[in-house]
Protein backbone atom coordinates (compact mmCIF):
# COMPACT_ATOMS: atom_id res chain seq x y z
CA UNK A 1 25.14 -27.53 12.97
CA UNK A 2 27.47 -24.02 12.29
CA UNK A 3 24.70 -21.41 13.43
CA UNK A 4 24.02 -18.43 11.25
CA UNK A 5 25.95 -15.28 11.33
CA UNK A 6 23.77 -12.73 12.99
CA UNK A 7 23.67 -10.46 9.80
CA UNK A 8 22.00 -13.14 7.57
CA UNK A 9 19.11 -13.80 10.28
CA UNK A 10 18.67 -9.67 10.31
CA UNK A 11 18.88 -9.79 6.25
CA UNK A 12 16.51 -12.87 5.88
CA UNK A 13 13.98 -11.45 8.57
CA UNK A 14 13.37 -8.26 6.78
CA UNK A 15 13.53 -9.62 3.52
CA UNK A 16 11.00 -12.10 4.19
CA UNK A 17 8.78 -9.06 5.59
CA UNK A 18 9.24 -6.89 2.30
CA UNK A 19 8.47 -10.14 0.38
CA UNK A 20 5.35 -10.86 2.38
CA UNK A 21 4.06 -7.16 1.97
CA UNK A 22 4.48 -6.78 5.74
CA UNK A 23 7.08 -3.70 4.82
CA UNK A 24 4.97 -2.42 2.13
CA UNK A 25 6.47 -0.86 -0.90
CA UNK A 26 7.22 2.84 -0.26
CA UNK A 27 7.58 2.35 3.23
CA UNK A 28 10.18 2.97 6.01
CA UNK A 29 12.12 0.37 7.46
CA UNK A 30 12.39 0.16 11.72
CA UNK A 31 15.23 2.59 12.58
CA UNK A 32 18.51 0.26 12.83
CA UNK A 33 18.43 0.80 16.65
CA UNK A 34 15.14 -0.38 16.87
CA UNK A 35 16.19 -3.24 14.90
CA UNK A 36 19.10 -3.55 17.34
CA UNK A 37 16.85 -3.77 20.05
CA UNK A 38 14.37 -6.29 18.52
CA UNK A 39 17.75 -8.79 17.38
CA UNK A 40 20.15 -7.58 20.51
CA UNK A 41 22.84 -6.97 18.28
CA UNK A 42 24.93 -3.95 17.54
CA UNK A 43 24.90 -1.43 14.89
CA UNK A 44 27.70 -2.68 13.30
CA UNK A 45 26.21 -5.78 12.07
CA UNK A 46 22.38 -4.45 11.30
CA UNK A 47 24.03 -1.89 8.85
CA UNK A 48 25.93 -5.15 7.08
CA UNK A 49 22.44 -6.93 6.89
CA UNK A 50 20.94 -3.08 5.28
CA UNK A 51 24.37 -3.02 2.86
CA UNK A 52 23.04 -6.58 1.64
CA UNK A 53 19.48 -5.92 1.16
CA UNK A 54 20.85 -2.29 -0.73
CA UNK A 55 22.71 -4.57 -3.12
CA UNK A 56 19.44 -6.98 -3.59
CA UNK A 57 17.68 -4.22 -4.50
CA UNK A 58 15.01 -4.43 -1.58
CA UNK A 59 16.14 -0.94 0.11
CA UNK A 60 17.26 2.00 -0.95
CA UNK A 61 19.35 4.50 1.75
CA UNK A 62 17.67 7.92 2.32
CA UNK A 63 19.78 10.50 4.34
CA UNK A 64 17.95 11.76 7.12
CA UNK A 65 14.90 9.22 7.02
CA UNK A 66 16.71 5.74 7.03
CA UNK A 67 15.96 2.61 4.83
CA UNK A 68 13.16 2.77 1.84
CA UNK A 69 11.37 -0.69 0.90
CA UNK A 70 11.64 -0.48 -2.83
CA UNK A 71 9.42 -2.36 -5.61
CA UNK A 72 12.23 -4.91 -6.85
CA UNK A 73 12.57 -4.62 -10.62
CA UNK A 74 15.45 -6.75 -11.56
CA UNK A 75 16.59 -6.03 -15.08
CA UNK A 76 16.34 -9.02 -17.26
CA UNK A 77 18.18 -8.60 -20.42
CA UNK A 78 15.88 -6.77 -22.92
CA UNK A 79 12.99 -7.33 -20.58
CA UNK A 80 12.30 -6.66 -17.14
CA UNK A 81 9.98 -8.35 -14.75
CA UNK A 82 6.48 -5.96 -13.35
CA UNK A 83 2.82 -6.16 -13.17
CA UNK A 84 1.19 -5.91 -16.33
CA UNK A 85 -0.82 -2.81 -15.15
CA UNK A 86 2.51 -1.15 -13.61
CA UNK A 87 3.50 -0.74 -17.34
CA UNK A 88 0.92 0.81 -18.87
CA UNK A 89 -1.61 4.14 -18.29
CA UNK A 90 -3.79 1.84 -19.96
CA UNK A 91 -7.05 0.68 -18.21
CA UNK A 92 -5.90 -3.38 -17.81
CA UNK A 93 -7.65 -6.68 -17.73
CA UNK A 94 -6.57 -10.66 -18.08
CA UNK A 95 -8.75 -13.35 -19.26
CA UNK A 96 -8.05 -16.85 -18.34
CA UNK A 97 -8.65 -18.87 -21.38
CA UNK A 98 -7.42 -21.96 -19.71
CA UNK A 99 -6.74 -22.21 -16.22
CA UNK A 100 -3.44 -23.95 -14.81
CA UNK A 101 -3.22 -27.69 -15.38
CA UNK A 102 -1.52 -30.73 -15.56
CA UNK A 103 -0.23 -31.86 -18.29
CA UNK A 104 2.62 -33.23 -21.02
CA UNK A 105 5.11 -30.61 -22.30
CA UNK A 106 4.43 -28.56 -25.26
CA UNK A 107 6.56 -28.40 -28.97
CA UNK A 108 6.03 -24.84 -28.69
CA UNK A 109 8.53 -24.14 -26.20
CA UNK A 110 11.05 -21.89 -27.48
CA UNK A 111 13.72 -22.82 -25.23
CA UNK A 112 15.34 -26.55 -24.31
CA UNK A 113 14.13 -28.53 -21.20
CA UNK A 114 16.38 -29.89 -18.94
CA UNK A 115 16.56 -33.90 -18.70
CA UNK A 116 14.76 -33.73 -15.44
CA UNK A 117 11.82 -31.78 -16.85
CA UNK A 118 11.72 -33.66 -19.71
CA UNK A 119 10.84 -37.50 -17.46
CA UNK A 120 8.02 -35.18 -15.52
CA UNK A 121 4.75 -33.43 -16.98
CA UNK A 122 4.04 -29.49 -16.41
CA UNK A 123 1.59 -26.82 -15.55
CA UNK A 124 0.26 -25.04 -17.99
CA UNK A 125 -1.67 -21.65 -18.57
CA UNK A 126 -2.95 -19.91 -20.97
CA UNK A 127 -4.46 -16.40 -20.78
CA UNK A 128 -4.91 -12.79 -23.00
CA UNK A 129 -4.39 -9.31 -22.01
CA UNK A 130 -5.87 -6.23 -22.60
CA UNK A 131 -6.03 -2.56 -22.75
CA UNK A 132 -8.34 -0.33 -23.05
CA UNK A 133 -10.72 -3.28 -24.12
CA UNK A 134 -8.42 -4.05 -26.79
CA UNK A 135 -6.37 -7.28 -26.91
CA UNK A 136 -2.90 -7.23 -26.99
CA UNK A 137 -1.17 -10.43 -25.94
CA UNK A 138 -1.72 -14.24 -26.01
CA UNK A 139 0.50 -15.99 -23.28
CA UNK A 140 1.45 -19.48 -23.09
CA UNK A 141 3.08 -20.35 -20.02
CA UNK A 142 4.90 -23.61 -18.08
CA UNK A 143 6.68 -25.04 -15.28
CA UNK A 144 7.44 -28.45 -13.92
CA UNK A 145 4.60 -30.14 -11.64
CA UNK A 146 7.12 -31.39 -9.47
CA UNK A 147 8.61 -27.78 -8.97
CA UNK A 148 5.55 -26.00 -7.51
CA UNK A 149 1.93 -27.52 -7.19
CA UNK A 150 -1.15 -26.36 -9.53
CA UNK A 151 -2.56 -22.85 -8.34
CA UNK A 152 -5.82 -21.38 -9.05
CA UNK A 153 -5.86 -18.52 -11.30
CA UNK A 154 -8.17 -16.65 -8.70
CA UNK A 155 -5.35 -17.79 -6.49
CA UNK A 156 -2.95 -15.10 -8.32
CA UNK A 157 -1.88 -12.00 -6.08
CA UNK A 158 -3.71 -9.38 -7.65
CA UNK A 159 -3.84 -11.19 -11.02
CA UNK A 160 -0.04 -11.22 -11.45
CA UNK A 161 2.06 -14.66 -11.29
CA UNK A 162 5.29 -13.00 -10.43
CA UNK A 163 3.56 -11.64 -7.15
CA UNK A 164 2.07 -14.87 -6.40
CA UNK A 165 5.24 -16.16 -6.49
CA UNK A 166 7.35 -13.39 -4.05
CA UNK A 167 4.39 -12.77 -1.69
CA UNK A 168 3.05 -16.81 -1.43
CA UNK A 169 6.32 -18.48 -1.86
CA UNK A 170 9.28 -15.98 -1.30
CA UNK A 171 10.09 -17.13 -4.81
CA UNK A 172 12.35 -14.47 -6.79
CA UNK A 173 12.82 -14.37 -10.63
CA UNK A 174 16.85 -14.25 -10.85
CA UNK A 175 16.99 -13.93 -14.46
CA UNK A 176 15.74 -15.05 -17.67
CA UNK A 177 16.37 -15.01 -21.60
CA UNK A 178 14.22 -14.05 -24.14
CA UNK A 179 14.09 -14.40 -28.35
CA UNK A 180 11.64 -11.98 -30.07
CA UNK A 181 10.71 -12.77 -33.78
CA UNK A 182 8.28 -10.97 -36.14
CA UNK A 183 5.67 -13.56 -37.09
CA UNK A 184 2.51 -13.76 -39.54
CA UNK A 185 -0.70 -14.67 -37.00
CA UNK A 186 -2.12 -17.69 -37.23
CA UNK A 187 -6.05 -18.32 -37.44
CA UNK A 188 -5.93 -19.08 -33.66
CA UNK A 189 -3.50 -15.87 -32.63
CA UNK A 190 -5.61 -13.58 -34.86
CA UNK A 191 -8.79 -14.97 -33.67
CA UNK A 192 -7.71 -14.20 -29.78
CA UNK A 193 -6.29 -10.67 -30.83
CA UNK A 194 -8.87 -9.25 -33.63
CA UNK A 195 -6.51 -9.53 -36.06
CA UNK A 196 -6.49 -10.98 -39.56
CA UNK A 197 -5.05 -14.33 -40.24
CA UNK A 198 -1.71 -13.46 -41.64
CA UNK A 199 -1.20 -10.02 -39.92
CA UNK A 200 1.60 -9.12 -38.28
CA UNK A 201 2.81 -9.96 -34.73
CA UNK A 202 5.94 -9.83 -31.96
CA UNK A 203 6.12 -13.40 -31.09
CA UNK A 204 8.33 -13.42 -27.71
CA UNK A 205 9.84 -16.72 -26.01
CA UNK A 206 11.05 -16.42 -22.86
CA UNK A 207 13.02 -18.73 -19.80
CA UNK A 208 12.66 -17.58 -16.85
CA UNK A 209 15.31 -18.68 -13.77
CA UNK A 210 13.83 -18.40 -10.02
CA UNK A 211 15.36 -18.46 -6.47
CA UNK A 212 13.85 -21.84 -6.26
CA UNK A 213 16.27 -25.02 -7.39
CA UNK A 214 14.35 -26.56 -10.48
CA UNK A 215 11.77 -24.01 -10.84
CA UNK A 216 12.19 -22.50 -14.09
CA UNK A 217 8.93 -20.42 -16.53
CA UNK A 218 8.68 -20.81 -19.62
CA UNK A 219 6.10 -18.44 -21.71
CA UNK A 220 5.18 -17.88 -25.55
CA UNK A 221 3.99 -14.76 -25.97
CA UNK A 222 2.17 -13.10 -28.96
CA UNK A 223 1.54 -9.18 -29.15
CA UNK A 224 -0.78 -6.96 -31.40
CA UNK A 225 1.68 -3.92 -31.56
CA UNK A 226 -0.23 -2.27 -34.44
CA UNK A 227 -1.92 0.41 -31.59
CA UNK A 228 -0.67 -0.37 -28.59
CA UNK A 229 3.48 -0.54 -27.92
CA UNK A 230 5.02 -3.20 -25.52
CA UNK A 231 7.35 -1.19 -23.27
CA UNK A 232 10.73 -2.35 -21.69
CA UNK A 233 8.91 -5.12 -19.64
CA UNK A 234 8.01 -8.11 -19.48
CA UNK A 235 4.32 -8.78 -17.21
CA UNK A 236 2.97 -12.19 -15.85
């Protein structure tokens, strides 16, 4: 077995430790001759593991004070992937209408499944968001039971999926696509979001692509935009 180049053990060691929250966000990295020390390497090849982290978008390079552990905020199209309370000065808070479970896929997916999705069943949740005690988004959301096992929504890193994901799994979103469409609500959409039946909403479908082979999100998402604007991002 060809053994790992001593830059990718340095790279995959700290990354795992900024994924894990062990480098918290905002933090400083170990000087790179501590980290010399730790892997007995030289300087050369630490600052090649740092150049590939820098281009992941886990560090940024600070003259004078060495290597910052950034929040990782890959852009995603239209959308980009945060916490649902990093993009708002709203006060926040998610209700679980239905917690993740097993079950057949849904019609309502926006996007296609791939054949070996489509011979398995899924996990499904469903949850709303809110500001300022003020609905403004019914989520749907999938992925293949064979893919990753059934978590508790209690389970979730500080309420957030995405998190859950990095911190419990070293899981990355990698990409995704998304379709927004201006819909009339339905009785059940209004109902959930204190809206009329018939009133207007941003319907948004999204496919989400992760670091993990077969492991790709699906969500439905409807938004009450009539007080409250969806920013740049896209929260789960």
């Amino acid at each position: 077995m060809k053994k790992q180049k001593k830059y990718l053990e340095i790279q995959e060691y700290i990354r795992k430790r900024i994924q894990t929250g062990k480098y918290p966000i905002g933090s400083y990295l170990p000087s790179e001759n501590e980290i010399c020390r730790h892997f007995g390497t030289t300087r050369t090849t630490v600052r090649k593991a740092l150049d590939e982290l820098l281009k992941e978008g886990y560090i940024q390079k600070e003259q004078g004070k060495g290597s910052k552990v950034l929040q990782r905020r890959k852009a995603l199209g239209l959308l980009t992937v945060k916490g649902f309370s990093e993009v708002t000065n709203y006060q926040v808070r998610t209700v679980v209408l239905l917690e993740p479970r097993i079950q057949d896929w849904d019609d309502a997916i926006g996007f296609p499944l791939t054949e070996a999705e489509k011979k398995g069943k899924c996990v499904y949740f469903q949850r709303i968001r809110f500001m300022n005690k003020q609905a403004v988004m019914l989520e749907h959301n999938w992925y293949s039971v064979k893919s990753l096992k059934v978590l508790k929504a209690d389970d979730f890193v500080e309420g957030s999926f995405f998190k859950t994901l990095q911190q419990e799994f070293l899981i990355e979103i990698m990409g995704s696509e998304q379709e927004l469409r201006a819909e009339k609500a339905t009785s059940e959409i209004a109902k959930n979001l204190s809206l009329k039946s018939g009133d207007p909403v941003l319907h948004i479908s999204a496919r989400f692509k992760t670091s993990k082979k077969g492991l790709t999100l699906y969500s439905e998402l409807y938004c009450n935009t009539s007080t409250v604007p969806i920013r740049n991002s896209y929260f789960l």
